[in-house]
N, C-alpha and C. Protein backbone atom coordinates (compact mmCIF):
# COMPACT_ATOMS: atom_id res chain seq x y z
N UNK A 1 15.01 39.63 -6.99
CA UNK A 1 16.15 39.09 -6.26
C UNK A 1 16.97 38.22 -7.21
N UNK A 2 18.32 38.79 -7.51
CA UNK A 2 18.75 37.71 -8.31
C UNK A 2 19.59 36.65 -7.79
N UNK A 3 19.65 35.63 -8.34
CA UNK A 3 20.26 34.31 -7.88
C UNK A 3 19.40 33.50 -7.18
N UNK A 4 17.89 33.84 -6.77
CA UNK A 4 17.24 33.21 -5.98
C UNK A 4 16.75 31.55 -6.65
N UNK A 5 16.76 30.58 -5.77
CA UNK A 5 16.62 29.56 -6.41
C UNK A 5 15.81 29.04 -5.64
N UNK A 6 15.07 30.10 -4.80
CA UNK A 6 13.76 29.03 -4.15
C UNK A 6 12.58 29.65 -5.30
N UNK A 7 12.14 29.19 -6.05
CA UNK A 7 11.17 29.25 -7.36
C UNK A 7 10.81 27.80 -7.06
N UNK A 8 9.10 27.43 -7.14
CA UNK A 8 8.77 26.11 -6.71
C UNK A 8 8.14 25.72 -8.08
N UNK A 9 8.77 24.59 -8.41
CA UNK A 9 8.47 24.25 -9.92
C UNK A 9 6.77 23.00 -9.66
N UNK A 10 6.02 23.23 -10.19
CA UNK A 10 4.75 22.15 -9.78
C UNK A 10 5.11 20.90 -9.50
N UNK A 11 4.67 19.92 -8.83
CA UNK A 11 4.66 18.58 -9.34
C UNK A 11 5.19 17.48 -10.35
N UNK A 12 4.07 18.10 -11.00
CA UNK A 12 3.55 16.97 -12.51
C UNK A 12 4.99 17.82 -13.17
N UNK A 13 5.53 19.52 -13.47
CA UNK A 13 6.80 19.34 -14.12
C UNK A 13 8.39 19.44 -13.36
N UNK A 14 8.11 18.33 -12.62
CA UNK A 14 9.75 18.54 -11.78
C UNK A 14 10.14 17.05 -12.65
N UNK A 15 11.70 16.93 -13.11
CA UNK A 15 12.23 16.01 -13.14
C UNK A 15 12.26 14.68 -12.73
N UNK A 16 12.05 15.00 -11.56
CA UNK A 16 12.38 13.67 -10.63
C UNK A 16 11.30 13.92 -9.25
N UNK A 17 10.98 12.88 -8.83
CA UNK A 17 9.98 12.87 -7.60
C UNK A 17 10.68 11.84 -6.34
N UNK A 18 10.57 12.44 -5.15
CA UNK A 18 10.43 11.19 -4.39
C UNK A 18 9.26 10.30 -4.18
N UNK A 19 9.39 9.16 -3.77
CA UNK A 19 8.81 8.35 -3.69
C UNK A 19 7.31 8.52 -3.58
N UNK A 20 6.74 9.20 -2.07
CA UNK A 20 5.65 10.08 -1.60
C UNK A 20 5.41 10.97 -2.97
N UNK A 21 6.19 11.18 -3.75
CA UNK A 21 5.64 12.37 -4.75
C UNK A 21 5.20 11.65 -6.21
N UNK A 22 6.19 10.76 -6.30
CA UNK A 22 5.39 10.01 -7.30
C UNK A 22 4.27 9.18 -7.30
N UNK A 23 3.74 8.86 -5.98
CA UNK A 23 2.94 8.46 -5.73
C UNK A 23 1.73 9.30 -5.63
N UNK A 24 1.29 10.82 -5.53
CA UNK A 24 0.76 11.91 -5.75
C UNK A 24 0.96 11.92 -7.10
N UNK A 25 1.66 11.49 -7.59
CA UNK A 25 1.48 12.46 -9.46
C UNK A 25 0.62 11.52 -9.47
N UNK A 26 0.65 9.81 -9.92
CA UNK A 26 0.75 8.72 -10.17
C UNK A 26 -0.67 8.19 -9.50
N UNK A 27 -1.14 9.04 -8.80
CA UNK A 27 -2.33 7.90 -7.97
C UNK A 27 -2.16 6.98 -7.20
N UNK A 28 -0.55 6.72 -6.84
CA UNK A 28 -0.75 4.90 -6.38
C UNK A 28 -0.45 5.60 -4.68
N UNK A 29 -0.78 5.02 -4.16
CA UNK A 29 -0.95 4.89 -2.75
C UNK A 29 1.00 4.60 -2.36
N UNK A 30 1.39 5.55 -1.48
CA UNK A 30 2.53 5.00 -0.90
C UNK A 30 3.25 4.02 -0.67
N UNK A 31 2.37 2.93 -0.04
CA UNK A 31 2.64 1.60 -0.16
C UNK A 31 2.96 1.11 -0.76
N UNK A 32 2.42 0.74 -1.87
CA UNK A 32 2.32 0.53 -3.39
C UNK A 32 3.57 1.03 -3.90
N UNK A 33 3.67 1.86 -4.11
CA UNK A 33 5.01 2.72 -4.93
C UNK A 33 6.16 1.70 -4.49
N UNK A 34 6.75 2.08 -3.20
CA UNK A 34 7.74 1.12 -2.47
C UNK A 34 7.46 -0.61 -2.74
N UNK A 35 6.52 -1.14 -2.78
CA UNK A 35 6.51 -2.35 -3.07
C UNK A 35 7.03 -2.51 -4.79
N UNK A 36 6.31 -1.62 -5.42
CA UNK A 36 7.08 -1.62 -6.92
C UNK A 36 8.26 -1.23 -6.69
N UNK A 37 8.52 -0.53 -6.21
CA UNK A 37 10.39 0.13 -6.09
C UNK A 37 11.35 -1.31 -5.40
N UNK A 38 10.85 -2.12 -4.22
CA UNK A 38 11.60 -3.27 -3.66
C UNK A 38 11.32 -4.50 -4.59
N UNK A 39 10.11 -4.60 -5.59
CA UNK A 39 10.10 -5.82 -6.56
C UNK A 39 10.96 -5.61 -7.54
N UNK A 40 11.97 -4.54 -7.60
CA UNK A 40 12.70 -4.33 -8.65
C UNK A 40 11.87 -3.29 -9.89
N UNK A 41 10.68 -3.15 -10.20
CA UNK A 41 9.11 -2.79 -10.99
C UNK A 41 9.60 -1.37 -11.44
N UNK A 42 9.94 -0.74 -10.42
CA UNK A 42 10.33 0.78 -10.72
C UNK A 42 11.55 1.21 -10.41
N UNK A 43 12.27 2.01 -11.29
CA UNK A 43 13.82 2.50 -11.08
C UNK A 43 14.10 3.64 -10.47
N UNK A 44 15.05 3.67 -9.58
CA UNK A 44 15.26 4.62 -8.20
C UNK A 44 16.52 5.41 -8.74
N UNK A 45 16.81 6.57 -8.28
CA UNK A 45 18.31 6.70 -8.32
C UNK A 45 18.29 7.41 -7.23
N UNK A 46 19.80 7.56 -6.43
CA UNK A 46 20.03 7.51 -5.22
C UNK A 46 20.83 9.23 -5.15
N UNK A 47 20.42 10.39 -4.50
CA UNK A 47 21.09 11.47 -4.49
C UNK A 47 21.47 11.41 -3.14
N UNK A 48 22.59 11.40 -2.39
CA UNK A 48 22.75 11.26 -0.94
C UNK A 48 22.11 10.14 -0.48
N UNK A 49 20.99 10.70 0.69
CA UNK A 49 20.19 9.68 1.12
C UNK A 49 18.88 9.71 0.59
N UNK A 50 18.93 10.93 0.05
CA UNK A 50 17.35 10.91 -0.68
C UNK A 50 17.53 9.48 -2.06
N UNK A 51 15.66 9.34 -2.10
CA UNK A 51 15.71 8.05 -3.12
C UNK A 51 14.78 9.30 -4.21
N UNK A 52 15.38 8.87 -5.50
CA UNK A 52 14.26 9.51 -6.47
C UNK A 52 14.08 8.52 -7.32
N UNK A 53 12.97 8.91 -8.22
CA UNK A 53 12.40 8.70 -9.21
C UNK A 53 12.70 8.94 -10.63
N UNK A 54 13.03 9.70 -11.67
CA UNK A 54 12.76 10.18 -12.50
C UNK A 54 11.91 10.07 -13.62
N UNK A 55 11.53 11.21 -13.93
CA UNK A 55 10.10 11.87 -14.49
C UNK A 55 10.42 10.13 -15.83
N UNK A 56 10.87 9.69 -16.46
CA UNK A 56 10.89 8.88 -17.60
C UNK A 56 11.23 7.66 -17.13
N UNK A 57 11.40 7.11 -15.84
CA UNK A 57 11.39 6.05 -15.45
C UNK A 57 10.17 5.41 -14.88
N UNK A 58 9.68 6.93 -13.99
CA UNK A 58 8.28 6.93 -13.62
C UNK A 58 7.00 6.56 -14.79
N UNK A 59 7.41 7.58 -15.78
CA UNK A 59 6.56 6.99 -17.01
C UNK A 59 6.48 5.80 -17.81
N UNK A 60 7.72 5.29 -17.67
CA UNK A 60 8.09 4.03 -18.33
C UNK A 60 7.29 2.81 -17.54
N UNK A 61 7.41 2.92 -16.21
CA UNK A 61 6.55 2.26 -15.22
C UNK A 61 5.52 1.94 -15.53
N UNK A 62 4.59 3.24 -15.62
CA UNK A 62 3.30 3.17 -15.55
C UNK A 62 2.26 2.92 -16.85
N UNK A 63 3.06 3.00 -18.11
CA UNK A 63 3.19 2.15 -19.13
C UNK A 63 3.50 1.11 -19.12
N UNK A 64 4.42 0.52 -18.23
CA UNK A 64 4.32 -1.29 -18.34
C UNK A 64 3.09 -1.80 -17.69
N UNK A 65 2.35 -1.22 -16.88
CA UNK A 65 1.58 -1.97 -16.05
C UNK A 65 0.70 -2.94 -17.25
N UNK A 66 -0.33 -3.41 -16.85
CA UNK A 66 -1.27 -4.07 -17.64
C UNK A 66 -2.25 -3.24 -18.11
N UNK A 67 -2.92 -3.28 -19.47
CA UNK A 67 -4.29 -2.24 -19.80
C UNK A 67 -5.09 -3.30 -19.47
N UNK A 68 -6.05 -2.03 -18.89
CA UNK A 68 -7.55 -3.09 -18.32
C UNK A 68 -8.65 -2.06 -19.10
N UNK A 69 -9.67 -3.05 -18.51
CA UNK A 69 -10.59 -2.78 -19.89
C UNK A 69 -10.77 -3.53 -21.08
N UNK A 70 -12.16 -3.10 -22.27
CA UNK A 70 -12.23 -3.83 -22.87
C UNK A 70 -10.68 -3.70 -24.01
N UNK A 71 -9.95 -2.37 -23.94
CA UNK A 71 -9.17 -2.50 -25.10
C UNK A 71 -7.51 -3.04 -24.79
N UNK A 72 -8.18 -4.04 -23.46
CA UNK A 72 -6.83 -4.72 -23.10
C UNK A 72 -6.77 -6.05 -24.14
């Protein structure tokens, strides 16, 4: 079929996630996500009414957190 653009790209390589989805890549519990997203912690961008994520903001995130463990 050409022109078809329902092709479902995985998860872990889509661009951008919503909120619920980065929270599935990411491990963090829903809650969580949004509390980092309203402390300012994580960067949103706004398509309509949808809120996203993107894939390098998301990462940038989860690299700031704190390392735990002994090789913190």
């Amino acid at each position: 079929m050409q022109g078809d653009q329902s092709t479902v790209v995985p998860l872990a390589d889509r661009l951008a996630w919503s909120p619920e989805e980065f929270g599935n890549v990411s491990g963090q519990g829903r809650t969580l996500v949004y509390e980092h997203i309203r402390a300012g912690n994580l960067a949103t961008r706004k398509s309509g009414r949808r809120t996203l994520i993107l894939r390098e903001d998301g990462l940038a995130f989860l690299r700031s957190l704190p390392a735990g463990g002994r090789a913190a």
